[in-house]
Protein backbone atom coordinates (compact mmCIF):
# COMPACT_ATOMS: atom_id res chain seq x y z
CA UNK A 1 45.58 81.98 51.08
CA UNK A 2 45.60 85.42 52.89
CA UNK A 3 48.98 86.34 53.91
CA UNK A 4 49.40 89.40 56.16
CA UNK A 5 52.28 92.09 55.55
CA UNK A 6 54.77 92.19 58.09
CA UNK A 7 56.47 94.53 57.17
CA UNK A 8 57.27 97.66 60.21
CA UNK A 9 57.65 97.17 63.94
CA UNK A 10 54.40 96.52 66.27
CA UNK A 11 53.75 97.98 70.03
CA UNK A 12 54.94 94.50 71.58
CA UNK A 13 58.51 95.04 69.91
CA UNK A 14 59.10 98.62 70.89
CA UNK A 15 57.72 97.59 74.79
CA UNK A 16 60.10 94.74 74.47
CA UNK A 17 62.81 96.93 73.47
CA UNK A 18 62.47 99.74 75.82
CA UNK A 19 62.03 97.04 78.67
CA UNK A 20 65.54 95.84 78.05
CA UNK A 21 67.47 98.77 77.34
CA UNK A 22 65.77 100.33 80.61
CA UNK A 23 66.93 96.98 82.22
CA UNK A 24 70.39 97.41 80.60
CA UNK A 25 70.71 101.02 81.81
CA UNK A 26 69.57 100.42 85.39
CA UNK A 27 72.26 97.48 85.65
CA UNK A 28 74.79 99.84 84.29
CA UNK A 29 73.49 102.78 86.94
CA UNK A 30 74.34 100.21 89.79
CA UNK A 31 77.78 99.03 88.65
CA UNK A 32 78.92 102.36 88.40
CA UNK A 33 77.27 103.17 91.75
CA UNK A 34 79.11 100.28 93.05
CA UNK A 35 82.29 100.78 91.50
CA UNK A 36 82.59 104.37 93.29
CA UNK A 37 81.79 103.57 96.61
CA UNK A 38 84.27 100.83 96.69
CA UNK A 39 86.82 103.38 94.89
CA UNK A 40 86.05 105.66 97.82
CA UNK A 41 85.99 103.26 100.48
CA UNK A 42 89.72 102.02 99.28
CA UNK A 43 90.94 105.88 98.91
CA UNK A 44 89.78 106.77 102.44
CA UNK A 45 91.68 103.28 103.34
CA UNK A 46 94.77 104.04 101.72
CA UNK A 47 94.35 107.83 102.64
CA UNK A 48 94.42 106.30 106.36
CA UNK A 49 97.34 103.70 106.24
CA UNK A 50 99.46 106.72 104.44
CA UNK A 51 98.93 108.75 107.92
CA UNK A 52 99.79 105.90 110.15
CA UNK A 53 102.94 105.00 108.07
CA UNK A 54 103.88 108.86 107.87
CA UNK A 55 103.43 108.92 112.26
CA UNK A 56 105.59 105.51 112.62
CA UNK A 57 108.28 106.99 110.24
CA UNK A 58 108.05 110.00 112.13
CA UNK A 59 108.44 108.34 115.74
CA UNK A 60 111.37 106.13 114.69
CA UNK A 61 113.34 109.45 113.69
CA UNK A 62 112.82 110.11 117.68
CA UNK A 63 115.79 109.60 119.73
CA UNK A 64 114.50 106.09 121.65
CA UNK A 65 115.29 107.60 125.29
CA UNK A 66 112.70 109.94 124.67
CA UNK A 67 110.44 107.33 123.68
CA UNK A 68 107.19 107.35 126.55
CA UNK A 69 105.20 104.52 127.02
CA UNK A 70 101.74 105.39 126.52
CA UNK A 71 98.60 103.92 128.44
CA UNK A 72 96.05 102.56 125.46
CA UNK A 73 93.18 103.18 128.16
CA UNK A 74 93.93 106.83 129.03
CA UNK A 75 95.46 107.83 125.01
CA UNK A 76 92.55 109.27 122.93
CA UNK A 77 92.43 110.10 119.45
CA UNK A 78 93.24 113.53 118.11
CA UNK A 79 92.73 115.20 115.16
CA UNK A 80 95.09 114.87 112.16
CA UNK A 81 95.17 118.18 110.11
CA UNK A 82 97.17 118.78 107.04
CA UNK A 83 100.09 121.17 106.12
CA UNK A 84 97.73 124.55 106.23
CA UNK A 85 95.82 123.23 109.87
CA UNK A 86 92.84 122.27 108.19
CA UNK A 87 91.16 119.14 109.70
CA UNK A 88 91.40 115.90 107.49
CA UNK A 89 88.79 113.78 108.62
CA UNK A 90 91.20 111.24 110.23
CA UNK A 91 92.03 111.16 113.82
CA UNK A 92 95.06 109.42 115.44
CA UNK A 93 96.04 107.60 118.68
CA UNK A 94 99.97 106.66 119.03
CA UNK A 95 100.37 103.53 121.82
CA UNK A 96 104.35 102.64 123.09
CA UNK A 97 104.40 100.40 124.71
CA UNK A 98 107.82 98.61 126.47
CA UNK A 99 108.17 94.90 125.24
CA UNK A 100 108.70 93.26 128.72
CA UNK A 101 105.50 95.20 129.47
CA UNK A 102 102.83 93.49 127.04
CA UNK A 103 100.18 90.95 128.61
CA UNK A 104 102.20 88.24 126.05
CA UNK A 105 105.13 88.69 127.96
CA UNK A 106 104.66 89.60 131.28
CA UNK A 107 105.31 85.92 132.83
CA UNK A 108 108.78 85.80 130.70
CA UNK A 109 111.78 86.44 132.87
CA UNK A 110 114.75 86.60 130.13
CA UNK A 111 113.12 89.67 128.33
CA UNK A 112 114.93 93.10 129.32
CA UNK A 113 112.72 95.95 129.97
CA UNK A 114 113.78 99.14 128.29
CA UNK A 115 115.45 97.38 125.50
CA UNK A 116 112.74 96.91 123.17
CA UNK A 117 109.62 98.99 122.59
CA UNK A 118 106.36 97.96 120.22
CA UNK A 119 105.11 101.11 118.22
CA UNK A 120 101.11 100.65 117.55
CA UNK A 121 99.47 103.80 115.32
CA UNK A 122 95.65 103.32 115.18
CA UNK A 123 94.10 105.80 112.59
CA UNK A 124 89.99 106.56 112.69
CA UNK A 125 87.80 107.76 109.66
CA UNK A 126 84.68 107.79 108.72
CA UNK A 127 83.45 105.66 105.91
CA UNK A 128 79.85 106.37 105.59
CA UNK A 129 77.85 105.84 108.90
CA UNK A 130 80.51 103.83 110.13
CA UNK A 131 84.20 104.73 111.66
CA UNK A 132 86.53 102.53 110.48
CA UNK A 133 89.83 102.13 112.72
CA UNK A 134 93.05 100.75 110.27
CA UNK A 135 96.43 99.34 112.87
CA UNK A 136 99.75 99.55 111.79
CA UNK A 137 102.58 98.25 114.43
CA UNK A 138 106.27 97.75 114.80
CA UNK A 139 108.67 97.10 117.05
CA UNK A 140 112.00 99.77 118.04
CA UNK A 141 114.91 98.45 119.63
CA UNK A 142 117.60 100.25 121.47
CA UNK A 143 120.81 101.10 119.38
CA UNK A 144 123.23 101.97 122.35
């Protein structure tokens, strides 16, 4: 009976081997990958609702006479820049609109215009190749 020694490690196990740990690494490579542009994409999200929450805190320390409705059509975005006036990457549009005014409301008698006023900050950003636009709204009432 002629028995071979097997002892040591042949070509086929070290190919095998360095086929799965490339395999491994390369799976690893794109869950990190993956795991920072989603980090990214919520930081430039959150970065962007901050801003909008900061500009509706900001307008409801107004005085709500001086309050101007604004047309959505005409309003454009501008710029947001930080304390030192460097640009931030995020642009803002700021739409007040009178209640009684809204297409929702326009056939409804009982509402009082100039009583109630709906606050709508849109923030841009880039994400990418994309812009991505985030909403935040709320509604300002008259405290005379």
């Amino acid at each position: 009976m002629n028995k071979k020694n097997e002892k040591g490690i042949t070509t086929i196990d070290v190919t095998i081997a360095i086929i799965l740990i490339t395999l491994f690494v390369a799976l690893l490579a794109t869950l990190m990958y993956s795991i920072n542009a989603n980090h990214n994409t919520i930081e430039r999200k959150s970065e962007a609702t901050n801003y909008a929450i900061n500009e509706i805190e900001a307008i409801k320390q107004q005085d709500f006479n001086t309050l101007q409705d604004t047309d959505e059509t005409t309003n454009e975005f501008e710029n947001i820049v930080d304390n030192s006036g460097n640009a931030t990457g995020y642009a803002k549009k700021i739409i007040i609109t009178d209640y009684s005014k809204l297409p929702e409301n326009k056939d409804d008698t009982t509402i009082i215009a100039g009583l109630v006023k709906k606050v709508t900050v849109q923030v841009s950003y880039k994400d990418g190749d994309t812009t991505q636009t985030i909403e935040i709204s709320t509604v300002l009432t008259k405290n005379d």
